[in-house]
N, C-alpha and C. Protein backbone atom coordinates (compact mmCIF):
# COMPACT_ATOMS: atom_id res chain seq x y z
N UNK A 1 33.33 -7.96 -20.37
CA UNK A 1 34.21 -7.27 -19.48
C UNK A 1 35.16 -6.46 -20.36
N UNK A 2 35.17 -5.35 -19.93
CA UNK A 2 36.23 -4.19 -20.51
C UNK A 2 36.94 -3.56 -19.66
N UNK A 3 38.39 -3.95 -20.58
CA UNK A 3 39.69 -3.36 -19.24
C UNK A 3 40.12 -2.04 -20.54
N UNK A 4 40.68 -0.59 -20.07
CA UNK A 4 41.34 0.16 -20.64
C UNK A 4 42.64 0.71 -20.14
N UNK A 5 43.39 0.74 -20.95
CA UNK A 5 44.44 1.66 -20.79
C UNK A 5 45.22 2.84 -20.68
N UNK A 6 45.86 3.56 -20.12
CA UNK A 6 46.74 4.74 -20.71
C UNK A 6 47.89 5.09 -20.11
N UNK A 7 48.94 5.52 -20.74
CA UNK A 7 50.35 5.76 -20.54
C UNK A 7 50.93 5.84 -21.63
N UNK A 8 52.42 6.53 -21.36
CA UNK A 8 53.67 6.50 -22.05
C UNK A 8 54.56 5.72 -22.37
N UNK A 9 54.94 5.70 -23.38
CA UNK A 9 56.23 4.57 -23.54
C UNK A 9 57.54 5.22 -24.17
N UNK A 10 58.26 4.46 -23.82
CA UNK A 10 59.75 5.59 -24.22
C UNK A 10 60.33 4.31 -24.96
N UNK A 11 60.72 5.24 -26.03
CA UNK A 11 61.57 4.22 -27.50
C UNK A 11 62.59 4.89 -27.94
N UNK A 12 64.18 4.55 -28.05
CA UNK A 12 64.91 5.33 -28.08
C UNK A 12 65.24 6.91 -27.94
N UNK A 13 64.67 7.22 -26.48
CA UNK A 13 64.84 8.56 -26.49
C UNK A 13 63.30 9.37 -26.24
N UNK A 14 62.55 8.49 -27.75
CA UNK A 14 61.74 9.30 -27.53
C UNK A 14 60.40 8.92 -26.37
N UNK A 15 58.98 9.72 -26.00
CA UNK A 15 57.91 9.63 -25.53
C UNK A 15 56.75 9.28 -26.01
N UNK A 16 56.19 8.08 -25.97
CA UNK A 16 54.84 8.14 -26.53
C UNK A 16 53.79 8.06 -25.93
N UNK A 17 52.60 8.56 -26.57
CA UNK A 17 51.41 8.27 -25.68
C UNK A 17 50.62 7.05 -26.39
N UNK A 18 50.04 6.32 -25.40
CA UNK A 18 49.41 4.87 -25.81
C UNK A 18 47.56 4.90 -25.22
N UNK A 19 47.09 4.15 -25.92
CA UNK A 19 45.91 3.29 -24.63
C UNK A 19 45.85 2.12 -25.35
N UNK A 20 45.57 0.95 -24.65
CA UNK A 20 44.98 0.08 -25.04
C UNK A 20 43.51 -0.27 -24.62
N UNK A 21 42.51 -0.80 -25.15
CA UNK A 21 41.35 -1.19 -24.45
C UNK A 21 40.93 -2.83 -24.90
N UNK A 22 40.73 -4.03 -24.14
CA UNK A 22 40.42 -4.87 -24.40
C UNK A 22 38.55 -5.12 -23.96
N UNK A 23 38.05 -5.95 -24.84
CA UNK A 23 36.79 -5.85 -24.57
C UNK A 23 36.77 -7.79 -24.68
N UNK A 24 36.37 -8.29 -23.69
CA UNK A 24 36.70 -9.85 -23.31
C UNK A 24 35.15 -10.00 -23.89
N UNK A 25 34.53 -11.38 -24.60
CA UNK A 25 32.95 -11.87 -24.28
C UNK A 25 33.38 -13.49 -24.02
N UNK A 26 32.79 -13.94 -23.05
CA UNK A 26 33.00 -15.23 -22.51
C UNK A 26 31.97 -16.25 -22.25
N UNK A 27 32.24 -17.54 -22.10
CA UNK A 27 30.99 -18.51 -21.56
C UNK A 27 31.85 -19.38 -21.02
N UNK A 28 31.45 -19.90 -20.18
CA UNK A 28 31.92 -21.44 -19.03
C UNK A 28 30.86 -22.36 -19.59
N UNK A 29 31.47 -23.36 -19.91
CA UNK A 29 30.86 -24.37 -20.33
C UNK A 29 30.82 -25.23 -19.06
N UNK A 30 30.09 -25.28 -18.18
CA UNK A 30 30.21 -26.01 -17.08
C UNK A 30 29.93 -27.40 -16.72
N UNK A 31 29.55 -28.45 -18.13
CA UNK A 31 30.00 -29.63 -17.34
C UNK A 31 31.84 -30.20 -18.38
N UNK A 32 32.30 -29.34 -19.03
CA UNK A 32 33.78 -29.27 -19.23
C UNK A 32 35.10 -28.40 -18.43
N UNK A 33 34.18 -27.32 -17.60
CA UNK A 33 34.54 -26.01 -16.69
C UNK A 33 35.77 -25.57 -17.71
N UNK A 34 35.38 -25.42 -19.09
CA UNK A 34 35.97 -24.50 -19.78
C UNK A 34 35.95 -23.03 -20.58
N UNK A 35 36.47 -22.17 -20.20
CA UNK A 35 35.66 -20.88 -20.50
C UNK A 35 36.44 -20.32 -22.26
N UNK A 36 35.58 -20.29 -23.46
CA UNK A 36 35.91 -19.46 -24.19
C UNK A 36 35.32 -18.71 -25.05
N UNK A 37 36.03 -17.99 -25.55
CA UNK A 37 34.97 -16.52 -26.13
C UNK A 37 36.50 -16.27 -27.06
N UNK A 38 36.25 -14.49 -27.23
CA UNK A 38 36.90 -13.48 -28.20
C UNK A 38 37.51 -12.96 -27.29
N UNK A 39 38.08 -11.72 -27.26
CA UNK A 39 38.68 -10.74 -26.68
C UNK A 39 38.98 -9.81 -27.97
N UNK A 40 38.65 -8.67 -28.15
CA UNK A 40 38.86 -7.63 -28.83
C UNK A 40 39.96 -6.78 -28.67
N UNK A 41 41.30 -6.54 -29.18
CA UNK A 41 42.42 -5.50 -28.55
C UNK A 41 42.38 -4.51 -29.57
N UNK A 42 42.34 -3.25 -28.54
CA UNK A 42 42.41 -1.77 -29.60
C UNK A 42 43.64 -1.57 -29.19
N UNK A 43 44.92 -0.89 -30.14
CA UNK A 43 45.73 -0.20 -29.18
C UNK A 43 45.86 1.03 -30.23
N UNK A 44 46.33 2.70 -29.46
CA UNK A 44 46.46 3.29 -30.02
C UNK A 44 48.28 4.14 -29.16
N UNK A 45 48.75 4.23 -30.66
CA UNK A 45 49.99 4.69 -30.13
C UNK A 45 50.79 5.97 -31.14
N UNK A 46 51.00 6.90 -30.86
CA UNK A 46 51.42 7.81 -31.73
C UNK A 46 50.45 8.42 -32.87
N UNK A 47 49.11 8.11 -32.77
CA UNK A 47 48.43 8.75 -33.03
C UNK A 47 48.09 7.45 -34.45
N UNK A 48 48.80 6.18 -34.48
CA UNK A 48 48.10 5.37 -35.28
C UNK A 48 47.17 4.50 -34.41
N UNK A 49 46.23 3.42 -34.83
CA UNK A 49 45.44 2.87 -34.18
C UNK A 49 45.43 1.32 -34.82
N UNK A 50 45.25 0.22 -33.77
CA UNK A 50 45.06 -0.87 -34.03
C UNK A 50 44.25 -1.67 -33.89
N UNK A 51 43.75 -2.51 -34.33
CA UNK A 51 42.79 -3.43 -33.58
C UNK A 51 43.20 -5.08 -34.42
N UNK A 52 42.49 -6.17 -33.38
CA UNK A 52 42.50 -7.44 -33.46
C UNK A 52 41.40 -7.97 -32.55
N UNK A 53 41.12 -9.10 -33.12
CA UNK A 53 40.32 -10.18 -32.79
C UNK A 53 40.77 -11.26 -32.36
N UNK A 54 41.12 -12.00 -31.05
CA UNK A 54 41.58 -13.46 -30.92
C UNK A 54 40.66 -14.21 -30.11
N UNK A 55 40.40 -15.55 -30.49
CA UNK A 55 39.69 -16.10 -29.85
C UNK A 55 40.32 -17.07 -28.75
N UNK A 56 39.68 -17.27 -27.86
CA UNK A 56 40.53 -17.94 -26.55
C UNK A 56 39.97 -19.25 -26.22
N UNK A 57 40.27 -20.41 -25.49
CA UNK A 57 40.12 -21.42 -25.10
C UNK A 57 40.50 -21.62 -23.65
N UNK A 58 40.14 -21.61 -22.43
CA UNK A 58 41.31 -22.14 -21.55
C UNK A 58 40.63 -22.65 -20.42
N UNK A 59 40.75 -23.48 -20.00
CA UNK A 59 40.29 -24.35 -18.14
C UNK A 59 40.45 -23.06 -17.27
N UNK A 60 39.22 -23.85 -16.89
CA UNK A 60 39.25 -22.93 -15.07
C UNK A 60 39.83 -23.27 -14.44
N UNK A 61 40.53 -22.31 -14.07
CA UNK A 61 41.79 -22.90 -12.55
C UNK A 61 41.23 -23.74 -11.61
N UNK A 62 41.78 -24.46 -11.25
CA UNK A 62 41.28 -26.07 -10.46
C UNK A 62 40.67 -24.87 -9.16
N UNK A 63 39.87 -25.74 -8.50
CA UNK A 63 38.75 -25.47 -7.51
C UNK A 63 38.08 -23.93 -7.56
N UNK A 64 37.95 -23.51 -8.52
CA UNK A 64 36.69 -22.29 -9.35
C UNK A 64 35.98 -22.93 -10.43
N UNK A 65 34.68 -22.90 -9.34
CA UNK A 65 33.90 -23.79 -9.59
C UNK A 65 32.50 -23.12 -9.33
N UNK A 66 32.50 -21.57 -9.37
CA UNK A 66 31.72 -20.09 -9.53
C UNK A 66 30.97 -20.46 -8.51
N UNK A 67 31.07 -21.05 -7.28
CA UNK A 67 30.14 -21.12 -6.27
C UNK A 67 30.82 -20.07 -5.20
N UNK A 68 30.16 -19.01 -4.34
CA UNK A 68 31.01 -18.17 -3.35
C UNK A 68 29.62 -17.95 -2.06
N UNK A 69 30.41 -17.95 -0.91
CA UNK A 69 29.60 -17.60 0.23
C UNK A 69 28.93 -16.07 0.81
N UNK A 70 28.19 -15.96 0.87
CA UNK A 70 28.17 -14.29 1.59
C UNK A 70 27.70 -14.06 3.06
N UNK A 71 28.01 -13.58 3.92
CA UNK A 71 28.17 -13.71 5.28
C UNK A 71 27.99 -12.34 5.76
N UNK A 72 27.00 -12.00 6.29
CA UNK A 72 26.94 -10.41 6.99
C UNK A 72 26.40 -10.51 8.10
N UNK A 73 26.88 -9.21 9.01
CA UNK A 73 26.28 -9.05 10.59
C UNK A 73 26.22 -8.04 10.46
N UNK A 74 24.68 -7.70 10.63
CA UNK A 74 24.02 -6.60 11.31
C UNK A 74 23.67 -5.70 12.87
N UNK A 75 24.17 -4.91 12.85
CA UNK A 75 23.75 -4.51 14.78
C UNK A 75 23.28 -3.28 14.33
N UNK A 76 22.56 -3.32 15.72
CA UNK A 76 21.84 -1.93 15.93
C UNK A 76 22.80 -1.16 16.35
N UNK A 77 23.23 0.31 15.85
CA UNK A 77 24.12 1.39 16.07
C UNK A 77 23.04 2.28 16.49
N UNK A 78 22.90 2.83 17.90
CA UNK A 78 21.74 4.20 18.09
C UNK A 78 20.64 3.30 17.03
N UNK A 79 20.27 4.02 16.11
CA UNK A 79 18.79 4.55 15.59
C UNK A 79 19.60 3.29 13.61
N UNK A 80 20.61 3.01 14.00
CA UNK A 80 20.85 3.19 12.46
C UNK A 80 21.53 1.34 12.61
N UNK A 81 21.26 0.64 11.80
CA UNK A 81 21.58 -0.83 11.35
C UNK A 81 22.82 -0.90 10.66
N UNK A 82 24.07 -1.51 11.30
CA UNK A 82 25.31 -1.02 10.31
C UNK A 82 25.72 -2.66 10.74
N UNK A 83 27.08 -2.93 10.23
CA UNK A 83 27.88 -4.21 10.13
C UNK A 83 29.06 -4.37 9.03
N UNK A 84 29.22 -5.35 9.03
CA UNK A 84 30.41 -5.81 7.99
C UNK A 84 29.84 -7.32 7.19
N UNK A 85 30.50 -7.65 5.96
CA UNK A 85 30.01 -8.89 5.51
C UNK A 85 32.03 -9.17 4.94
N UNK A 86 31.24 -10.40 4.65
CA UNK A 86 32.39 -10.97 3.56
C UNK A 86 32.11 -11.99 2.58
N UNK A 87 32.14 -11.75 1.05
CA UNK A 87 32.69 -13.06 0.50
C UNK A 87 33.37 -13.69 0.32
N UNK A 88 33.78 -15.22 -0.20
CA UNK A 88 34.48 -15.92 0.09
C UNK A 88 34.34 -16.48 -1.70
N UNK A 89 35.16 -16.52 -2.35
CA UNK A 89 34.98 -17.56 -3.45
C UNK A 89 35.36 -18.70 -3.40
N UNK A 90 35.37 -19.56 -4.26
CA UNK A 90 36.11 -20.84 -4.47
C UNK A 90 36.86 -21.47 -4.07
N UNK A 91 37.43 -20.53 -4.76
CA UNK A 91 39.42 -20.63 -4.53
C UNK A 91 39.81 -20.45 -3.24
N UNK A 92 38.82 -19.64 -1.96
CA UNK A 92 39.08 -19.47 -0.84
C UNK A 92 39.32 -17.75 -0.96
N UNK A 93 39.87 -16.90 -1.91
CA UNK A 93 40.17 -15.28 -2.20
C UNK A 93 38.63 -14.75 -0.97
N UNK A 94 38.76 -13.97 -0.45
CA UNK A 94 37.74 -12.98 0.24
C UNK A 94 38.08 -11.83 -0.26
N UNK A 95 36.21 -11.16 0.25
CA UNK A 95 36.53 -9.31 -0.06
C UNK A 95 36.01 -9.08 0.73
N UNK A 96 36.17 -8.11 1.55
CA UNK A 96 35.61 -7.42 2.88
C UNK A 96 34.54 -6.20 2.49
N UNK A 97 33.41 -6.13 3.15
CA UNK A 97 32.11 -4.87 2.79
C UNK A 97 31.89 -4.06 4.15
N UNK A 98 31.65 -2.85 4.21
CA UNK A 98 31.03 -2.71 5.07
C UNK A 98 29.26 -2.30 4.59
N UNK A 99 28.87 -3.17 5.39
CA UNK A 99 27.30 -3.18 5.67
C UNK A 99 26.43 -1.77 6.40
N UNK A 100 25.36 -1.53 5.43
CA UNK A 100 24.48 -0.26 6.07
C UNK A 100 22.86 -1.47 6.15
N UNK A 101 22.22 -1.25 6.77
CA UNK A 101 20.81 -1.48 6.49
C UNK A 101 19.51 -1.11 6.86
N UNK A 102 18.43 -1.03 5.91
CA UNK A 102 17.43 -0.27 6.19
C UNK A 102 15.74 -0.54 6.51
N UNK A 103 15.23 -1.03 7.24
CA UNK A 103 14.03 -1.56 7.37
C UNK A 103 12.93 -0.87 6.65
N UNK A 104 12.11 -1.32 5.48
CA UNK A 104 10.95 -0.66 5.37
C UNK A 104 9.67 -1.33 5.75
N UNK A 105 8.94 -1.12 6.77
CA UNK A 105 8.05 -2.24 7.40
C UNK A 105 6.67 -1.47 6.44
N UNK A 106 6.50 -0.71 5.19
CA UNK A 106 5.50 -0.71 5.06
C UNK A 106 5.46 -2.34 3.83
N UNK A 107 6.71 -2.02 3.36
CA UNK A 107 6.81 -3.05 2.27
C UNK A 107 6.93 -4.45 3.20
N UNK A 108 7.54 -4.82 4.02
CA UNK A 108 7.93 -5.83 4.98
C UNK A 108 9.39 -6.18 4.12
N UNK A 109 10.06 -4.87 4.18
CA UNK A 109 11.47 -5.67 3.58
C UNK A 109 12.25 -5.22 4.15
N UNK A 110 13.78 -5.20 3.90
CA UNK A 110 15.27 -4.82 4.93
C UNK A 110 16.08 -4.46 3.35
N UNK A 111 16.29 -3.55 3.22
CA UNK A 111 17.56 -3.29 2.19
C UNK A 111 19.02 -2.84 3.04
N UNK A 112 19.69 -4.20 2.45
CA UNK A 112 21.07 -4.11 3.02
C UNK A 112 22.01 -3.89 1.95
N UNK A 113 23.09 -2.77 2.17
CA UNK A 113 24.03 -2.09 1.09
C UNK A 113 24.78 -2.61 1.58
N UNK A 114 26.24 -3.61 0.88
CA UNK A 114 27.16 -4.02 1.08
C UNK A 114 28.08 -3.35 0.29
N UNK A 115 29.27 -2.17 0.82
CA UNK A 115 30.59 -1.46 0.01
C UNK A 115 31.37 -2.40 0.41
N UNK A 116 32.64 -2.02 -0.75
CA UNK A 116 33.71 -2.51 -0.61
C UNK A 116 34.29 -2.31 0.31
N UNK A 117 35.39 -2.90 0.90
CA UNK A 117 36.30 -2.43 1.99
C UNK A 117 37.61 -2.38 1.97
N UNK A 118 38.86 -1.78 2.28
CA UNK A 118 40.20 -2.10 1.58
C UNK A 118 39.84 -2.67 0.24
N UNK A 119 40.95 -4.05 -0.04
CA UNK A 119 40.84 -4.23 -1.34
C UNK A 119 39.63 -4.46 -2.15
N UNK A 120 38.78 -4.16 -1.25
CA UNK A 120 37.50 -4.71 -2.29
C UNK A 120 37.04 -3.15 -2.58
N UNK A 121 37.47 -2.65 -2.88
CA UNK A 121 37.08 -1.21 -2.85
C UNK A 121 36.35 -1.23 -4.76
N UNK A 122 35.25 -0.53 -4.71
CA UNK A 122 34.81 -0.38 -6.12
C UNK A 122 33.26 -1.55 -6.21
N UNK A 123 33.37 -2.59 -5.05
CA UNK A 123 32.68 -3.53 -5.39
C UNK A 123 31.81 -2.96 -4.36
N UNK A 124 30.26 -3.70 -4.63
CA UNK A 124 28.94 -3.24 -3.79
C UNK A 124 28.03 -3.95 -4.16
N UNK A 125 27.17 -4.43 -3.28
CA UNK A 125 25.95 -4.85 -3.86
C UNK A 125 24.80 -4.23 -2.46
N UNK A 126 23.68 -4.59 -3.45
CA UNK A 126 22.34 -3.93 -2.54
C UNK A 126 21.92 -5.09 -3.03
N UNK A 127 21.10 -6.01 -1.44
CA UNK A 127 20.01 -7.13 -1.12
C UNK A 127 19.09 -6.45 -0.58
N UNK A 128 17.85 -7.05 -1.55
CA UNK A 128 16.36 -6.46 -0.82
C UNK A 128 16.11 -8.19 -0.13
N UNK A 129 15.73 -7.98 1.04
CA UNK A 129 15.20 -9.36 2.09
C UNK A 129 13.55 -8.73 2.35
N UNK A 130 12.80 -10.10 2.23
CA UNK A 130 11.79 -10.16 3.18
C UNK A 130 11.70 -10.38 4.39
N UNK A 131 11.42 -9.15 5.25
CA UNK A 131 11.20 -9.08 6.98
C UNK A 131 10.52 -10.26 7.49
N UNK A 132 9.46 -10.11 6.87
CA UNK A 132 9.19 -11.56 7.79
C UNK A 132 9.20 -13.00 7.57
N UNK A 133 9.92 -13.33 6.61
CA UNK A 133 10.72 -14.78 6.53
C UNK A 133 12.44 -14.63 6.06
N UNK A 134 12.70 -13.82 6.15
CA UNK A 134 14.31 -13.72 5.76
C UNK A 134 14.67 -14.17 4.13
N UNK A 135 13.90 -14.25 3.48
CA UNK A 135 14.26 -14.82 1.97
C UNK A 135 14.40 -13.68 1.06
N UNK A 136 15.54 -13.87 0.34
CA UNK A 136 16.21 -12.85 -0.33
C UNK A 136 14.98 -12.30 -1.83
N UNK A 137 14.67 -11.44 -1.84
CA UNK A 137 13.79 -10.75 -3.05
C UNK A 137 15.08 -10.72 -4.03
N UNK A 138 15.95 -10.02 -3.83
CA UNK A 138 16.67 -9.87 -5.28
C UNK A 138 17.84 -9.07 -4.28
N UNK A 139 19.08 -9.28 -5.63
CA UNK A 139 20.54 -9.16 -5.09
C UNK A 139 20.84 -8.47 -6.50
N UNK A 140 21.39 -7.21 -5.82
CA UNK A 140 21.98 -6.89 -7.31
C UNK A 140 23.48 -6.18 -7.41
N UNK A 141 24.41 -5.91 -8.09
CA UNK A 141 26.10 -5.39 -7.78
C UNK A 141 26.66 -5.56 -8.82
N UNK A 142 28.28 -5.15 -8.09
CA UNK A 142 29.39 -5.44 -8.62
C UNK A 142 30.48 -5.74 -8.20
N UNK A 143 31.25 -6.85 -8.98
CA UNK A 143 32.10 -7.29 -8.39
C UNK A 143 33.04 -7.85 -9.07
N UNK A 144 34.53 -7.60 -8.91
CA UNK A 144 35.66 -7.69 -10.21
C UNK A 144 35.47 -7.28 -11.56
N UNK A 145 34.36 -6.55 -11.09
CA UNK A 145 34.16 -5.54 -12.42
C UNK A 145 32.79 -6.46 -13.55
N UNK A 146 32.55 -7.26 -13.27
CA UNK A 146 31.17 -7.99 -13.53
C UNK A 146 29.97 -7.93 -12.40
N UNK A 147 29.14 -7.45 -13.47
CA UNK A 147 27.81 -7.22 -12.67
C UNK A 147 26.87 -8.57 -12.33
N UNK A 148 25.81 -7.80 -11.21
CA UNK A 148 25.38 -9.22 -10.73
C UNK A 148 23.89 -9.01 -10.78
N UNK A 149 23.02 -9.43 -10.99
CA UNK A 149 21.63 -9.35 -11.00
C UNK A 149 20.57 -10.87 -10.65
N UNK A 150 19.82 -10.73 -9.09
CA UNK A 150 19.47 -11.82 -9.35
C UNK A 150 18.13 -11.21 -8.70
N UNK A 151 16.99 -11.49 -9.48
CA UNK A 151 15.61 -10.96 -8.76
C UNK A 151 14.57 -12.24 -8.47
């Protein structure tokens, strides 16, 4: 996961321009539910540049426990399959989608596009389903800025 930066900072008077960019690599050790890795920090400020390496240690916040629900309704609109979904994580946090979906009966499948909605804005995933038993082919997205791939 990579977060970046940019802005000004004011130091007696004067203006500077900054970015920082952190580049996180992580693992959950899941029968300790402890996650640690590196984190990489660049920062650049006044036209010098920095970097560091720290390595991290820390518990998962009590009840994230990477299990989350997904919940969608589909209706027929005219000619066109639309709805809303939601996930639900752990912790109980939701993100709201709105749902498009598309039948291809030569394949016997349903591709359903789930966007973000308000705050979930940026996040999406596309599920390919089999039509005639409902079992998911593959799920693929994004979400808090980690991607998702499951075929």
């Amino acid at each position: 996961m990579t977060f970046a930066f940019k802005g000004t900072a004011n130091d007696a008077g004067e203006t500077y321009r900054f970015s920082t960019r952190e580049k996180v690599t992580a693992e959950i050790n899941v029968n300790t539910m402890v996650m640690s890795g590196t984190m990489k920090v660049t920062v650049s400020l006044a036209g010098s540049r920095s970097s560091d390496i720290v390595a991290f240690s820390e518990a998962v916040p009590a009840g994230m426990d990477g299990s989350s629900d997904l919940e969608f309704d589909i209706v027929q609109d005219d000619k066109k399959l639309v709805g809303s979904g939601t996930i639900t994580l752990s912790n109980n946090d939701t993100y709201d989608f709105i749902a498009k979906c598309r039948d291809n009966t030569r394949k016997q499948e349903r591709k359903v596009s789930l966007k973000g909605d308000g705050s979930s804005k940026g996040c999406y995933f596309t599920i390919i389903i089999n039509s005639t038993n409902d079992a998911i082919k593959s799920l693929k997205g994004k979400m808090l800025g980690q991607k998702l791939i499951i075929e």
